[in-house]
N, C-alpha and C. Protein backbone atom coordinates (compact mmCIF):
# COMPACT_ATOMS: atom_id res chain seq x y z
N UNK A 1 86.08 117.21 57.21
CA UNK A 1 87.05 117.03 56.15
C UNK A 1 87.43 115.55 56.09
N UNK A 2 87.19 115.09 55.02
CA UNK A 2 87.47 113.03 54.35
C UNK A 2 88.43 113.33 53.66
N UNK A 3 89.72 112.14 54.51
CA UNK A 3 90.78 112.13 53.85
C UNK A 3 90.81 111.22 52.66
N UNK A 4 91.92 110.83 51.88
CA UNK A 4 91.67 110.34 50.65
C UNK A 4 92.06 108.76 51.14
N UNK A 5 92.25 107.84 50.70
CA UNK A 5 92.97 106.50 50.85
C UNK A 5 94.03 106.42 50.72
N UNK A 6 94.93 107.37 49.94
CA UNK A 6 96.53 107.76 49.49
C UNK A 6 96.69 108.60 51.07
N UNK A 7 96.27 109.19 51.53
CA UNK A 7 96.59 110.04 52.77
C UNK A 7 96.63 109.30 54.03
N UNK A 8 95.77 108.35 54.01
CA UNK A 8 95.04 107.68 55.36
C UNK A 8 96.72 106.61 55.58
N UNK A 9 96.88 106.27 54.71
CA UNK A 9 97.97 105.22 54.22
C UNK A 9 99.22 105.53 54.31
N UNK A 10 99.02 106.98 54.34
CA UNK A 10 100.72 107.69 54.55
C UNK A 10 100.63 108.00 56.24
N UNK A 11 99.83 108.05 56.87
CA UNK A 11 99.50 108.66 58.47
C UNK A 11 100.75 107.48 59.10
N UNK A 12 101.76 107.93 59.85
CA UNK A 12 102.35 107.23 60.54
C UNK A 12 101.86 107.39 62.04
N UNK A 13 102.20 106.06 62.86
CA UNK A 13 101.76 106.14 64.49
C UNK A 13 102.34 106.72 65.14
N UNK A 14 102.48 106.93 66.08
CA UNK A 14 103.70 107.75 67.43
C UNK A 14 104.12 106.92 68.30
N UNK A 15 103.99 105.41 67.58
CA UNK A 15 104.18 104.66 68.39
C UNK A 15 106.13 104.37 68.31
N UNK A 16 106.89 104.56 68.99
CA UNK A 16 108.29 104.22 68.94
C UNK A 16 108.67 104.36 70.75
N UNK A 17 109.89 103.59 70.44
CA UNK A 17 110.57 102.91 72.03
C UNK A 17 111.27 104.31 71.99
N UNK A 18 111.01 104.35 73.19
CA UNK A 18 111.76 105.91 73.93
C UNK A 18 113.44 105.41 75.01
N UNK A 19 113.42 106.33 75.61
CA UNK A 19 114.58 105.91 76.48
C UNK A 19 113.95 105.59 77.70
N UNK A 20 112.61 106.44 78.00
CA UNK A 20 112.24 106.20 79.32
C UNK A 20 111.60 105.00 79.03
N UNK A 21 110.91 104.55 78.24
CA UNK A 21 110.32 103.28 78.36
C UNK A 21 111.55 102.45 78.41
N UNK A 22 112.41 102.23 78.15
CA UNK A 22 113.42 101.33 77.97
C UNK A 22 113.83 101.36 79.44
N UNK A 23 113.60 102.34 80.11
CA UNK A 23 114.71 102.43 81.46
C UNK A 23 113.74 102.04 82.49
N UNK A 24 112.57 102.11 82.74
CA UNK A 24 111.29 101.60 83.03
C UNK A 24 111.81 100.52 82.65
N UNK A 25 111.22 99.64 81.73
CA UNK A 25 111.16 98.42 81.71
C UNK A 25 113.00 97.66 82.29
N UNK A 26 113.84 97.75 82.36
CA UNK A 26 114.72 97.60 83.25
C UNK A 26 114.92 97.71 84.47
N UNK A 27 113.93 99.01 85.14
CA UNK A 27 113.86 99.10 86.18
C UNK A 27 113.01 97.81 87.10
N UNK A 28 112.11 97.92 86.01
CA UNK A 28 111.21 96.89 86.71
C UNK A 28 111.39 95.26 86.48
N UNK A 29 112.74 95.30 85.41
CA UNK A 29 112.94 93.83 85.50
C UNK A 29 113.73 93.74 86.81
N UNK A 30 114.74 94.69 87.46
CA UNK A 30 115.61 94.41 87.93
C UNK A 30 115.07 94.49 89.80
N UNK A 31 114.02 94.97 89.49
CA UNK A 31 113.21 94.95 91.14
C UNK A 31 112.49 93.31 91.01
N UNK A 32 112.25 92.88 89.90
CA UNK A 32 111.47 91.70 89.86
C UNK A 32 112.72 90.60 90.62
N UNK A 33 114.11 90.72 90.24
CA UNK A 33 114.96 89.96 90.30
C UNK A 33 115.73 90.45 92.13
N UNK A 34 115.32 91.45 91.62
CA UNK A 34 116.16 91.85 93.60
C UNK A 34 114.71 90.99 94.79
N UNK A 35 113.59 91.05 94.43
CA UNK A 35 112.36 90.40 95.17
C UNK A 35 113.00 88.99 95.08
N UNK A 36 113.18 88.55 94.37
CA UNK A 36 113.45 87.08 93.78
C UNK A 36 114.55 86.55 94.80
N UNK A 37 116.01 87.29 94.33
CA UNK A 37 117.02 87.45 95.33
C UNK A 37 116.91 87.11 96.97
N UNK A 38 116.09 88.51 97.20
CA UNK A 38 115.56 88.30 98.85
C UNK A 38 114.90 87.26 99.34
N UNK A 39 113.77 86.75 98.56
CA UNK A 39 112.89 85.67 99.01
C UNK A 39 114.08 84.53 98.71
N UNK A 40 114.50 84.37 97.91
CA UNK A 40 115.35 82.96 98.03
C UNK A 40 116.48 82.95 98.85
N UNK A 41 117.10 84.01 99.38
CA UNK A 41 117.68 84.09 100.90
C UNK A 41 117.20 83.74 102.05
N UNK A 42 116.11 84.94 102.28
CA UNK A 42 115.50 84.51 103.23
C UNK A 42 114.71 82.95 103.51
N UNK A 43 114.32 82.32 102.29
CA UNK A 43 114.18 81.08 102.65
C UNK A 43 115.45 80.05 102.60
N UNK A 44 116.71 79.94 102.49
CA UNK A 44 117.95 79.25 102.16
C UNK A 44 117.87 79.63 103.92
N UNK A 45 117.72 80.95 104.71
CA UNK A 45 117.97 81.35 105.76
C UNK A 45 117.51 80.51 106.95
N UNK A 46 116.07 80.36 106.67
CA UNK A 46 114.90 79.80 107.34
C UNK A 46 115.39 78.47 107.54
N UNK A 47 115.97 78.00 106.33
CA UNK A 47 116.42 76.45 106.28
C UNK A 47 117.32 76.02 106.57
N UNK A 48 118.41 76.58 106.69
CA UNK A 48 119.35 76.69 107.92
C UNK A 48 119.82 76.93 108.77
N UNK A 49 118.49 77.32 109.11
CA UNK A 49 118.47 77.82 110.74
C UNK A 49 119.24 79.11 111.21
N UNK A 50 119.51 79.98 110.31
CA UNK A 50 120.47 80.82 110.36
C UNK A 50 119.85 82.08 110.46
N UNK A 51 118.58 81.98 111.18
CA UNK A 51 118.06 83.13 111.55
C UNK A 51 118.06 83.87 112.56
N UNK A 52 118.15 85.61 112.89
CA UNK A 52 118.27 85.58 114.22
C UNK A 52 117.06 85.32 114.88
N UNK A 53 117.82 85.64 116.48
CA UNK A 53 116.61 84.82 117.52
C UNK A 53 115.61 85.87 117.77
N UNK A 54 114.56 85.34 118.01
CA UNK A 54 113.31 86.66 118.66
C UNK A 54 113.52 86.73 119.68
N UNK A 55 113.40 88.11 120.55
CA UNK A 55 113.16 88.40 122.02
C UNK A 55 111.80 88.61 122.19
């Protein structure tokens, strides 16, 4: 079955922002920024010597 050019033209996508994509993509900005967080502690840490000691 060949659709017409008036039909093909009316077909909408399924493409739309959901909630879970939205909460996903937050999630994963906000782990990008907690990594970020840690590493720039732990090196502020390193650099002032403010680490504990090894046994």
């Amino acid at each position: 079955m060949k659709l017409s050019n008036t039909e093909l033209k009316n077909i909408k996508a399924g493409a739309t922002i959901s909630a879970t994509l939205i909460n996903s993509l937050i999630k994963g900005i906000n782990s990008f920024l907690d990594i970020g967080r840690y590493l720039g502690s732990s090196i502020r840490r390193m650099v002032s010597g403010n680490t504990c000691p090894l046994k």
